[in-house]
C-alpha atoms as a PDB file:
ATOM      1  CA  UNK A   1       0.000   0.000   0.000  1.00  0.00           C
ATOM      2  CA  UNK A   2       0.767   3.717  -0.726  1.00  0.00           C
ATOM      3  CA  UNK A   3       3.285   5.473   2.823  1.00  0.00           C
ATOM      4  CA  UNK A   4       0.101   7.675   3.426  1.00  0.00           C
ATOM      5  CA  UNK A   5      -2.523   6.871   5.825  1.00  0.00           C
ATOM      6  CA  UNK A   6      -4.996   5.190   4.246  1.00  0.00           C
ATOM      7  CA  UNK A   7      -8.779   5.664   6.297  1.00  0.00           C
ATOM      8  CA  UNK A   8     -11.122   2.609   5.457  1.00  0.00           C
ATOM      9  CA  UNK A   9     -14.566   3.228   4.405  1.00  0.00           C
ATOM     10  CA  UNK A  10     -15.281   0.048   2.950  1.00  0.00           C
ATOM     11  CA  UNK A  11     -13.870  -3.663   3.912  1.00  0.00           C
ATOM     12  CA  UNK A  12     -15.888  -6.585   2.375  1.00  0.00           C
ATOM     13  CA  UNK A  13     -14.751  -8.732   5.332  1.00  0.00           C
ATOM     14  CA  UNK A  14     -15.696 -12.192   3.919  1.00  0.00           C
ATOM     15  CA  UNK A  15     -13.118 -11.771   0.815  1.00  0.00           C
ATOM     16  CA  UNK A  16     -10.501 -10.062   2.683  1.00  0.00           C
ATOM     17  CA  UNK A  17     -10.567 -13.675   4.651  1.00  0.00           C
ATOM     18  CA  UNK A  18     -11.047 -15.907   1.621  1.00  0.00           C
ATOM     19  CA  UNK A  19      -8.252 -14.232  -0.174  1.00  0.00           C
ATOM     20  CA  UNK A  20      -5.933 -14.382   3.076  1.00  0.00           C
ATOM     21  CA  UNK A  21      -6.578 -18.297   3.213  1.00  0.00           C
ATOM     22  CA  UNK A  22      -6.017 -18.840  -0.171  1.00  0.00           C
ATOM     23  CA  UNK A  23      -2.669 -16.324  -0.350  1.00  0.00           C
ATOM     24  CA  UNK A  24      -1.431 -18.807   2.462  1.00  0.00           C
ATOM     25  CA  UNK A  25      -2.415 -22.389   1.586  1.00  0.00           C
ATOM     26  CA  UNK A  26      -2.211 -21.923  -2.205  1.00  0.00           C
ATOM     27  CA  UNK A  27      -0.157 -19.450  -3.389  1.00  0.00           C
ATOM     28  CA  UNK A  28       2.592 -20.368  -0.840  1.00  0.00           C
ATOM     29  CA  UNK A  29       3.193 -16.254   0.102  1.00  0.00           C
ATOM     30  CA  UNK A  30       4.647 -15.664   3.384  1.00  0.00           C
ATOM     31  CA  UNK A  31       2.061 -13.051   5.511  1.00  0.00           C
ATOM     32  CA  UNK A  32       2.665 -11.781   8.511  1.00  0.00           C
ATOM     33  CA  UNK A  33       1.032 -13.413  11.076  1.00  0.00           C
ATOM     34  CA  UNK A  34      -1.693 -10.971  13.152  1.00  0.00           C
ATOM     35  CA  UNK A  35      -2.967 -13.905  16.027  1.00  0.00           C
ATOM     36  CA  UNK A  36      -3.837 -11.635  18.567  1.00  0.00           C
ATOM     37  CA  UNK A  37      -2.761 -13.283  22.592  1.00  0.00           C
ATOM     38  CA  UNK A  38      -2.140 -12.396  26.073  1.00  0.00           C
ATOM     39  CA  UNK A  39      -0.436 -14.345  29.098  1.00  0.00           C
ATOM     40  CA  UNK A  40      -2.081 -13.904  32.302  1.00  0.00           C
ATOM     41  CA  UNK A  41       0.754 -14.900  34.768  1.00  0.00           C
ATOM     42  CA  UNK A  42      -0.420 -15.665  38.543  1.00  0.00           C
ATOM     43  CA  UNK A  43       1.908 -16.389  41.518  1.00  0.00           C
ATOM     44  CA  UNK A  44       0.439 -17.045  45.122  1.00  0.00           C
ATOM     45  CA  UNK A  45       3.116 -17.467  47.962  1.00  0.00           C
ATOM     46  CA  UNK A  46       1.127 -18.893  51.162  1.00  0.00           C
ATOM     47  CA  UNK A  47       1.847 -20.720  54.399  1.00  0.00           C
ATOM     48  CA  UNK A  48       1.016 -24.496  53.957  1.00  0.00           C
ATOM     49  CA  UNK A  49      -0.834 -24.389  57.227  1.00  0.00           C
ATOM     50  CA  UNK A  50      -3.244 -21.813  54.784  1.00  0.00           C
ATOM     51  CA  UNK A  51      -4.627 -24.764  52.836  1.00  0.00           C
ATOM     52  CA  UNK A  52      -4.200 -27.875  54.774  1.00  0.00           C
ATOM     53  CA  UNK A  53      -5.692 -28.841  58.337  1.00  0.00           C
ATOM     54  CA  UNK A  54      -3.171 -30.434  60.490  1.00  0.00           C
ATOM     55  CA  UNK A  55      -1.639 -30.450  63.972  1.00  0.00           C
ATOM     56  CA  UNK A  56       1.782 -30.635  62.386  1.00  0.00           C
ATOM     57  CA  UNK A  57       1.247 -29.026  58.844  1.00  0.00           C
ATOM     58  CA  UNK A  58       4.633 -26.755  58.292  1.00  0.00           C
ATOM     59  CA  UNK A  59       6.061 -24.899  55.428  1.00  0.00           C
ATOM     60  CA  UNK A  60       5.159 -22.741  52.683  1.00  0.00           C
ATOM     61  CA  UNK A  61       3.251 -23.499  49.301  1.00  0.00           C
ATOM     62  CA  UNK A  62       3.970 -21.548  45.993  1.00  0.00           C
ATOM     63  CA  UNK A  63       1.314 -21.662  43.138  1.00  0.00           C
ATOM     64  CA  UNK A  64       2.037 -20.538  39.415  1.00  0.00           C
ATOM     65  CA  UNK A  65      -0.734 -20.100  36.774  1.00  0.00           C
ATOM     66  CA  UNK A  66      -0.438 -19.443  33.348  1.00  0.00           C
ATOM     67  CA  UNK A  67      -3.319 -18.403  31.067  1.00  0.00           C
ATOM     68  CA  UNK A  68      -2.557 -17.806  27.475  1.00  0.00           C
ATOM     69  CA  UNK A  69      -5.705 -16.588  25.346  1.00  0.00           C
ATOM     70  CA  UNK A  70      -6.882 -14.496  22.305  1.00  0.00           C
ATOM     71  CA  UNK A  71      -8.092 -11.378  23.095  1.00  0.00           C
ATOM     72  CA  UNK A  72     -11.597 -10.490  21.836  1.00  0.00           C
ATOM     73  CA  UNK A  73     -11.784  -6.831  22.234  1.00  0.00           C
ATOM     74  CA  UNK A  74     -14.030  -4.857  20.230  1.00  0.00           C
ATOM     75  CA  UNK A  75     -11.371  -2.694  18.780  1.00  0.00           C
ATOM     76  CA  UNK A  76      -8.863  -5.325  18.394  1.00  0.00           C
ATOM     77  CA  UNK A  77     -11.227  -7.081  16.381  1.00  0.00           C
ATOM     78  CA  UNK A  78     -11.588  -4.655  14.466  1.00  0.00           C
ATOM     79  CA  UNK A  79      -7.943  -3.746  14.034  1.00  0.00           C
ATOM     80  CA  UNK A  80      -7.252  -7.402  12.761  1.00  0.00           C
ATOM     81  CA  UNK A  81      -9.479  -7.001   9.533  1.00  0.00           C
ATOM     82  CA  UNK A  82      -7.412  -3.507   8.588  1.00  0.00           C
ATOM     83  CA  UNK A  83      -4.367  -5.721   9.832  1.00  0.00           C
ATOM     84  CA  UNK A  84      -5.975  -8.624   7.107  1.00  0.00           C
ATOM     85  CA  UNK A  85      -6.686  -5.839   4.669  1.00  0.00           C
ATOM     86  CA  UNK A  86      -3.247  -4.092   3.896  1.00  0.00           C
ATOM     87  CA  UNK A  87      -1.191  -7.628   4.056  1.00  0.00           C
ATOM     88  CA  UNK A  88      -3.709  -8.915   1.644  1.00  0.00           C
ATOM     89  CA  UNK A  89      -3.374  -5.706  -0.630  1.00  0.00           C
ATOM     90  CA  UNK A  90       0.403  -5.851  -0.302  1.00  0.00           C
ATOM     91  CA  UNK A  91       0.771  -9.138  -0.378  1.00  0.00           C
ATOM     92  CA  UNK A  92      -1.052  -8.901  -4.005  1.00  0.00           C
ATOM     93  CA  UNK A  93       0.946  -6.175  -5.249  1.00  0.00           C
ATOM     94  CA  UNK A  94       4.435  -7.448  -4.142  1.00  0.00           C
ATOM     95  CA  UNK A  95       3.373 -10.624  -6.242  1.00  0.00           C
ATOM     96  CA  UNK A  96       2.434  -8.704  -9.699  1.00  0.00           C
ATOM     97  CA  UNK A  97      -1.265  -9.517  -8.595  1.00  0.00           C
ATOM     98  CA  UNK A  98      -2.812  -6.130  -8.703  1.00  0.00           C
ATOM     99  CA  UNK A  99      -3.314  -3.867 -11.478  1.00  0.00           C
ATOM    100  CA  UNK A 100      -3.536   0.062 -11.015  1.00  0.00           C
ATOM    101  CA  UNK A 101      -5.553   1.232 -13.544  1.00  0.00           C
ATOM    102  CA  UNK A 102      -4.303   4.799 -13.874  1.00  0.00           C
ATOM    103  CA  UNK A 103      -4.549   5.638 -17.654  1.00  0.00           C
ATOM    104  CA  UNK A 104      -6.003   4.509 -21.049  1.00  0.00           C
ATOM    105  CA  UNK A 105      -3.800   1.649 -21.442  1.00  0.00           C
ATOM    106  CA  UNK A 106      -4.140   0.081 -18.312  1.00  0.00           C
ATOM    107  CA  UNK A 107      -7.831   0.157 -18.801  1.00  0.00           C
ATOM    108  CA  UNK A 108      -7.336  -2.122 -22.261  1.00  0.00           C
ATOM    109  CA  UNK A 109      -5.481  -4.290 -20.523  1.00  0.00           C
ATOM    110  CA  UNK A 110      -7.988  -5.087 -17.908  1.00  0.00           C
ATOM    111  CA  UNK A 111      -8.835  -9.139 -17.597  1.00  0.00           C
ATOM    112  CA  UNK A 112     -11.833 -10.776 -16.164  1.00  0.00           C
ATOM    113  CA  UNK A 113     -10.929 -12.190 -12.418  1.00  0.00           C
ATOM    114  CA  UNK A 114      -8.094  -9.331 -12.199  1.00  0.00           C
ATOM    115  CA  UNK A 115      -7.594  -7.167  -9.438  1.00  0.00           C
ATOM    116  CA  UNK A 116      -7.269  -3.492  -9.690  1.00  0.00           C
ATOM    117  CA  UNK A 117      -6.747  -0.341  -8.055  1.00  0.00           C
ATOM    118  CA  UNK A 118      -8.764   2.351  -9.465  1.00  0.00           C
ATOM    119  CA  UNK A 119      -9.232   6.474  -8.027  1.00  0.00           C
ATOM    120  CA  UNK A 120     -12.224   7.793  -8.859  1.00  0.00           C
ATOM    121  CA  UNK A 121     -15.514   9.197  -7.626  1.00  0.00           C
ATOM    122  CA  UNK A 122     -18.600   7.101  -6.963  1.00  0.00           C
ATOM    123  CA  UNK A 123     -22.654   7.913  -7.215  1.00  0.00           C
ATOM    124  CA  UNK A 124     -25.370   5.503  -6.224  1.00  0.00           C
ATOM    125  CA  UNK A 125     -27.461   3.814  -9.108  1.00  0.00           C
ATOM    126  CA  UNK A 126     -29.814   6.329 -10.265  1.00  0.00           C
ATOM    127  CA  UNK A 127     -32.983   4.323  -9.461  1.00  0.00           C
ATOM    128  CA  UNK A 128     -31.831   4.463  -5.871  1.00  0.00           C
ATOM    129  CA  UNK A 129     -30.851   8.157  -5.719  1.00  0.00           C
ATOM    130  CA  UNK A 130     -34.382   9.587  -7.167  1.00  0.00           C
ATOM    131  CA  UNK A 131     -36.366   6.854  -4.821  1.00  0.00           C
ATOM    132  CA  UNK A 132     -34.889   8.555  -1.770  1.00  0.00           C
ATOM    133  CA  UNK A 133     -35.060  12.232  -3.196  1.00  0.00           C
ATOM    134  CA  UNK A 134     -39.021  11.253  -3.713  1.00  0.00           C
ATOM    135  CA  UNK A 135     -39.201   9.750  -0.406  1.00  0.00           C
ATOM    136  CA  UNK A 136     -37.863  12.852   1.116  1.00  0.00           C
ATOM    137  CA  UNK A 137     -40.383  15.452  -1.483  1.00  0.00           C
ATOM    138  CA  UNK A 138     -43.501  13.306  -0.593  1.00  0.00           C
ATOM    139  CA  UNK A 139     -42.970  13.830   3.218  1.00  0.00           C
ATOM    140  CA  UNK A 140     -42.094  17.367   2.898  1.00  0.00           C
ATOM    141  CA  UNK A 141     -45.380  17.847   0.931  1.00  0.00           C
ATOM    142  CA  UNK A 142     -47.117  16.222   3.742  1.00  0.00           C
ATOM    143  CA  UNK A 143     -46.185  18.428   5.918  1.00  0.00           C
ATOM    144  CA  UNK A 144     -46.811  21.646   3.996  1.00  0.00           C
ATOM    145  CA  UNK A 145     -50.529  19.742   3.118  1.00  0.00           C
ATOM    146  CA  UNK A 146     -51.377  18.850   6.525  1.00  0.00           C
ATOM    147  CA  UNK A 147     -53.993  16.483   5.086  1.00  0.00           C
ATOM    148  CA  UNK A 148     -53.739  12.765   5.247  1.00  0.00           C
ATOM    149  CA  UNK A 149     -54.084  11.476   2.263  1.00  0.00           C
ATOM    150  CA  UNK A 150     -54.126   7.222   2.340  1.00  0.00           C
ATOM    151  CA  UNK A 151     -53.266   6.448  -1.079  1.00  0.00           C
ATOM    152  CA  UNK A 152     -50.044   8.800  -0.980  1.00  0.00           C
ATOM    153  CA  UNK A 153     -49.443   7.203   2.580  1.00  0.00           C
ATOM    154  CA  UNK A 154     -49.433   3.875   1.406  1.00  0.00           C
ATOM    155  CA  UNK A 155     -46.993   4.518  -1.124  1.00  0.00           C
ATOM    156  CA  UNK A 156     -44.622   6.546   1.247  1.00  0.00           C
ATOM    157  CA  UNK A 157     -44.977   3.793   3.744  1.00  0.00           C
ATOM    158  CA  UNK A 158     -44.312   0.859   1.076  1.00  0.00           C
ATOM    159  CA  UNK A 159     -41.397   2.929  -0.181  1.00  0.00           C
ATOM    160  CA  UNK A 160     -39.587   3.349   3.377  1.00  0.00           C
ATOM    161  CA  UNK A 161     -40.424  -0.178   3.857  1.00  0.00           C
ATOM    162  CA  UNK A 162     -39.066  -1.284   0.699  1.00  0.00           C
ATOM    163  CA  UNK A 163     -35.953   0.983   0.973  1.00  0.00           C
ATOM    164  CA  UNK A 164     -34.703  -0.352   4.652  1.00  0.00           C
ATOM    165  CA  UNK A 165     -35.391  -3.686   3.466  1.00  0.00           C
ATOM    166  CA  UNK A 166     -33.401  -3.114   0.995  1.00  0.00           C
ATOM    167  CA  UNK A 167     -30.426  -1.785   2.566  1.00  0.00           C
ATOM    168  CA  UNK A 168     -30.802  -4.703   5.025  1.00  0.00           C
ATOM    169  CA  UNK A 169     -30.931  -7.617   2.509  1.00  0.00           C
ATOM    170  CA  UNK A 170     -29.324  -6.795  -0.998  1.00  0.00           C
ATOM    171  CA  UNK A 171     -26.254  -4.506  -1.898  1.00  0.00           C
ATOM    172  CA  UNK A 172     -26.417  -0.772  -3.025  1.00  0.00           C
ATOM    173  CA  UNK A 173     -25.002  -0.616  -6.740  1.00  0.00           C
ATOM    174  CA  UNK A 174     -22.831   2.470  -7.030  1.00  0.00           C
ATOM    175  CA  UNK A 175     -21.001   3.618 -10.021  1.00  0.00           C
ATOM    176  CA  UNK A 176     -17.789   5.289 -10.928  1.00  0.00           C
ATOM    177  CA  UNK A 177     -17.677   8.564 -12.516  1.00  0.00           C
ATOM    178  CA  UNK A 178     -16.700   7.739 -16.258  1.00  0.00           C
ATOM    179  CA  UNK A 179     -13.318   6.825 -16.009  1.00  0.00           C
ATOM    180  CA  UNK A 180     -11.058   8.664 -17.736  1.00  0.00           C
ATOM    181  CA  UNK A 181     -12.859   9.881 -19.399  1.00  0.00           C
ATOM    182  CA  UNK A 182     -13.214   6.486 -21.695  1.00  0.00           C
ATOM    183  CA  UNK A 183     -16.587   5.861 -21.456  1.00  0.00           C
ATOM    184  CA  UNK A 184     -16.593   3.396 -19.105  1.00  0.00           C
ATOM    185  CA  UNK A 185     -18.194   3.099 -15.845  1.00  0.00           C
ATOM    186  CA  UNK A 186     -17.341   0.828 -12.899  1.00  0.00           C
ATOM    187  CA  UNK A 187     -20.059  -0.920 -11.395  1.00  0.00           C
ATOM    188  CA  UNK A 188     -19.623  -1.176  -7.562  1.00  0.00           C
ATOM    189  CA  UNK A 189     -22.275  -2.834  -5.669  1.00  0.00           C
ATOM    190  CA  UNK A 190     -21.742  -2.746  -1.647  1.00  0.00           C
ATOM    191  CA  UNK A 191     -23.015  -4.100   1.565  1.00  0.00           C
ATOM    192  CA  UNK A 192     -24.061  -2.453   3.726  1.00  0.00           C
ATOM    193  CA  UNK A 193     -22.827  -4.530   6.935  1.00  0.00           C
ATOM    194  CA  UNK A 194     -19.311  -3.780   5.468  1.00  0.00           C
ATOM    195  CA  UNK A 195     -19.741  -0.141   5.187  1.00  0.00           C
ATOM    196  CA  UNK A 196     -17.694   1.723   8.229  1.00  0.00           C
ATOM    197  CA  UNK A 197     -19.568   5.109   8.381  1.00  0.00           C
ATOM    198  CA  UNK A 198     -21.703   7.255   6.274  1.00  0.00           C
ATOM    199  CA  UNK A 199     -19.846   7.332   2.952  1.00  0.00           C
ATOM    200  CA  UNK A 200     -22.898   9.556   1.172  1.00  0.00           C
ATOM    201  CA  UNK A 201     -20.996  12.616   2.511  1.00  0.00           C
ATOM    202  CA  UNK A 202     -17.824  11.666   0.111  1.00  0.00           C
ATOM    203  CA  UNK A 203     -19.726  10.831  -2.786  1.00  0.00           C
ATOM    204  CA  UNK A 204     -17.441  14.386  -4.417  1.00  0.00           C
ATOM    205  CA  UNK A 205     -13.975  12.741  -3.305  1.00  0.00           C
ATOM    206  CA  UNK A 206     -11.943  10.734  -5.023  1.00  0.00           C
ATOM    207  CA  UNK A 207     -11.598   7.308  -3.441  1.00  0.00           C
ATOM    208  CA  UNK A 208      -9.256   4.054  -3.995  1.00  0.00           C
ATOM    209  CA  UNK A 209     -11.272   1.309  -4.707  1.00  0.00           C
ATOM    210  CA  UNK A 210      -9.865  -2.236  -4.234  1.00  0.00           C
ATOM    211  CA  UNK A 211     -11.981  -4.214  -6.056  1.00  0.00           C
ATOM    212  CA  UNK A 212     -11.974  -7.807  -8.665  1.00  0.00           C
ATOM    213  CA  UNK A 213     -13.643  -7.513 -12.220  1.00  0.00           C
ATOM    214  CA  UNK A 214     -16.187 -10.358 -12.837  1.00  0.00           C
ATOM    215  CA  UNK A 215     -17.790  -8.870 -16.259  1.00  0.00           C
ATOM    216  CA  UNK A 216     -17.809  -6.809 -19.264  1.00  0.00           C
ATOM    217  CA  UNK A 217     -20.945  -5.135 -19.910  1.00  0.00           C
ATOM    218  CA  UNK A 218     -20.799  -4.044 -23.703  1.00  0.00           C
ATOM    219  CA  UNK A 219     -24.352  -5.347 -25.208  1.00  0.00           C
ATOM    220  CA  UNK A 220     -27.207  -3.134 -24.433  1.00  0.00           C
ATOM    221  CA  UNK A 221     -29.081  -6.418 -22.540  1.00  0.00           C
ATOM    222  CA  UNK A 222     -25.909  -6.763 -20.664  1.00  0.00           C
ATOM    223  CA  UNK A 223     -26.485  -3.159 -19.534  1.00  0.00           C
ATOM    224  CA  UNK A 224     -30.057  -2.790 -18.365  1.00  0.00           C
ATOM    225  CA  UNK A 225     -29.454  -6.126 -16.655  1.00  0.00           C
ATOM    226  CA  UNK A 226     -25.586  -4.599 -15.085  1.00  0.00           C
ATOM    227  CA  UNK A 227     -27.991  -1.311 -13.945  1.00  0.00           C
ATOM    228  CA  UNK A 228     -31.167  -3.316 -12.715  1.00  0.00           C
ATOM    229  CA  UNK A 229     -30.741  -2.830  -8.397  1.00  0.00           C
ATOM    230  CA  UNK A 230     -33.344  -5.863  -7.858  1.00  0.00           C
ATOM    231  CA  UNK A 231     -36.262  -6.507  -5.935  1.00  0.00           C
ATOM    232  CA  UNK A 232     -39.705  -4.611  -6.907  1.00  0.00           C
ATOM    233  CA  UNK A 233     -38.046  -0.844  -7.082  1.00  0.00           C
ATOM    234  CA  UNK A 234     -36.721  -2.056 -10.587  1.00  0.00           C
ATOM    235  CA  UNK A 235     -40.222  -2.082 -11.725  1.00  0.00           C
ATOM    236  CA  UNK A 236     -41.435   1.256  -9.406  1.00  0.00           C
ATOM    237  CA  UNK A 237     -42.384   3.202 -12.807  1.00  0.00           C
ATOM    238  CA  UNK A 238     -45.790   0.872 -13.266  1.00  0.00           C
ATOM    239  CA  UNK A 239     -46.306   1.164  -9.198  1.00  0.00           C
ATOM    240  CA  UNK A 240     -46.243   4.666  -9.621  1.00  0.00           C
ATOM    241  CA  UNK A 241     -48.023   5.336 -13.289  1.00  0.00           C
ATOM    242  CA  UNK A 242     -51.208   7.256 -12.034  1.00  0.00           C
ATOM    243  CA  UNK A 243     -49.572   9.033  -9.101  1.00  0.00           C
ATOM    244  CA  UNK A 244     -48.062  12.495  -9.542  1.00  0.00           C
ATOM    245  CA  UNK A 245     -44.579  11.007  -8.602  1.00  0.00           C
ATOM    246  CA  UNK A 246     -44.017   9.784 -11.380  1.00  0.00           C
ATOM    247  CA  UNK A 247     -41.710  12.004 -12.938  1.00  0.00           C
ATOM    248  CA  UNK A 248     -38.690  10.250 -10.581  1.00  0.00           C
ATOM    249  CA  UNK A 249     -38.757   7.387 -12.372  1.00  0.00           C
ATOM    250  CA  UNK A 250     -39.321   8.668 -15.371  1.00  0.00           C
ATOM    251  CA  UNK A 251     -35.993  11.192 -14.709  1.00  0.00           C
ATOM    252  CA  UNK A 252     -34.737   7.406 -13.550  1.00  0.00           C
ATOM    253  CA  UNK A 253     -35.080   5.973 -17.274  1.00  0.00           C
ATOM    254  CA  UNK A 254     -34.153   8.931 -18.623  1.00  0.00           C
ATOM    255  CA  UNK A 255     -30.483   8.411 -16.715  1.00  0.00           C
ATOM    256  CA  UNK A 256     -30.375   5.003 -17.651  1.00  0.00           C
ATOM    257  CA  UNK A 257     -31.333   5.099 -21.182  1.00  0.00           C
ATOM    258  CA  UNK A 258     -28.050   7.729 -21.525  1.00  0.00           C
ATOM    259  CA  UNK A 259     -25.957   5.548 -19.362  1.00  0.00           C
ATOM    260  CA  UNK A 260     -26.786   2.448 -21.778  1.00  0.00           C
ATOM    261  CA  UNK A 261     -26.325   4.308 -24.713  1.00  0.00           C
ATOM    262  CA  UNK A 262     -23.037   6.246 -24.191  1.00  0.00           C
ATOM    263  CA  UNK A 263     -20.833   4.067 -21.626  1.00  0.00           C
ATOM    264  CA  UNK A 264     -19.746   0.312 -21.281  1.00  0.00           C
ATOM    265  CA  UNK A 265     -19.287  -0.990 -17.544  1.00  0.00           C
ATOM    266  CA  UNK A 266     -17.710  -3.283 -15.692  1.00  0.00           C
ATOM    267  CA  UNK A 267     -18.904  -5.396 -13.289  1.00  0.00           C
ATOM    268  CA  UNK A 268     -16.640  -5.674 -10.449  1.00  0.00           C
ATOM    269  CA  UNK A 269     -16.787  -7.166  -6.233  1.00  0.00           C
ATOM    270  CA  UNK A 270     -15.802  -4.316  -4.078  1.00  0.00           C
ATOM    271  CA  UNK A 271     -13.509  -5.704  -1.666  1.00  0.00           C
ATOM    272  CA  UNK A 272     -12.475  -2.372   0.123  1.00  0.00           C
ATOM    273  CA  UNK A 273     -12.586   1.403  -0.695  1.00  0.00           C
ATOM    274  CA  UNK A 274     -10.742   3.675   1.389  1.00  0.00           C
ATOM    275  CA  UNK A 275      -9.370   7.666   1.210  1.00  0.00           C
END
């Protein structure tokens, strides 16, 4: 890794542990070990008269324990998956296993199964974006309507449902800014139990993405199905066809439509983004 101080933001802690397993059984690469332990050392120095009944007991016992055993803090767990992290990155790169994609011919050269380093910024997937902007329009127009009105409620309710449900169960597709301006965008889809904070707030910085490509989206049925989130919000422009929210989705095809016809992605498994 790079002598600055990288900050995590992202750690897809499942790969990070398959690709540490398989660096060390089958690619024979030494890593440094990061077992965490502790020794607990007791001595007790007590008359023998202390712990035995007798008339004549004399003398004096001495008692030595030693408890060795891996310590399960919060923050040293933690620690151990950014410990996992950069020897796994570094490990990679010291063996010729990483590519940093940094111009046009590095992007050419990109392989499906390699692992690269890329800089760039990141958006969500459009559908998502406009479904929480018209989650957050529809309640501010409640509030400035102070009427209930049980047909918009049931849609605001399904869509907050929907929305937690699907942070909860399925990953968030985000996308790279065109990169390089090559017409190509990254496709980044990320769970949310690996996320470590609120990375909305650096959607205008550029990040390093870690990451392993999977697919070449180049066909335009390779594309809709690369952009498609999942679940029901992929079909949320019938749901919402005689409502007056309808517009979002339509803005939503409108992004994707230009998307499919003007960039090529690839498909990739985020396995850690950092700053």
């Amino acid at each position: 890794m790079s002598q600055k101080i990288a900050i995590p933001l992202y750690l897809n802690e499942n790969a990070i542990n398959d690709i540490y397993t398989i660096i060390i059984i089958k690619k024979n690469v030494n890593i440094k070990s990061i077992t965490r332990k502790k020794q607990c050392i007791l001595k007790l120095n007590t008359p023998l008269s202390n712990v035995m009944e007798g008339k004549y007991v004399q003398g004096d016992l001495s008692i030595q324990v030693l408890n060795e055993y891996s310590r399960e803090l919060i923050d040293e767990r933690v620690s151990i998956i950014v410990e996992a992290f950069i020897s796994v990155l570094d490990a990679l790169e010291n063996n010729g296993m990483v590519k940093h994609i940094s111009n046009k011919k590095d992007l050419e050269n990109v392989q499906n199964n390699d692992y690269i380093l890329i800089n760039s910024k990141i958006h969500e997937a459009a559908v998502l974006h406009n479904i929480k902007e018209m989650i957050n329009v529809m309640e501010a127009q409640k509030i400035i309507k102070g009427v209930e009105d049980p047909h918009e409620d049931n849609i605001l309710k399904y869509l907050k449902e929907q929305l937690n449900n699907f942070k909860d169960t399925k990953c968030i597709k985000y996308l790279s800014e065109d990169f390089l301006e090559n017409n190509v965008k990254f496709i980044l889809p990320l769970k949310t139990e690996y996320l470590r904070g609120d990375i909305e707030h650096l959607m205008n910085s550029e990040l390093f993405v870690f990451a392993k490509v999977i697919n070449f989206c180049n066909s335009k049925v390779e594309k809709e199905r690369a952009l498609k989130i999942g679940g029901s919000f992929d079909y949320l422009e019938d749901v919402l066809a005689n409502t007056n929210y309808n517009g979002f989705m339509k803005n939503t095809k409108k992004n994707q439509l230009r998307d499919i016809e003007e960039y090529s992605f690839i498909e990739t498994i985020p396995i850690a983004i950092y700053i």
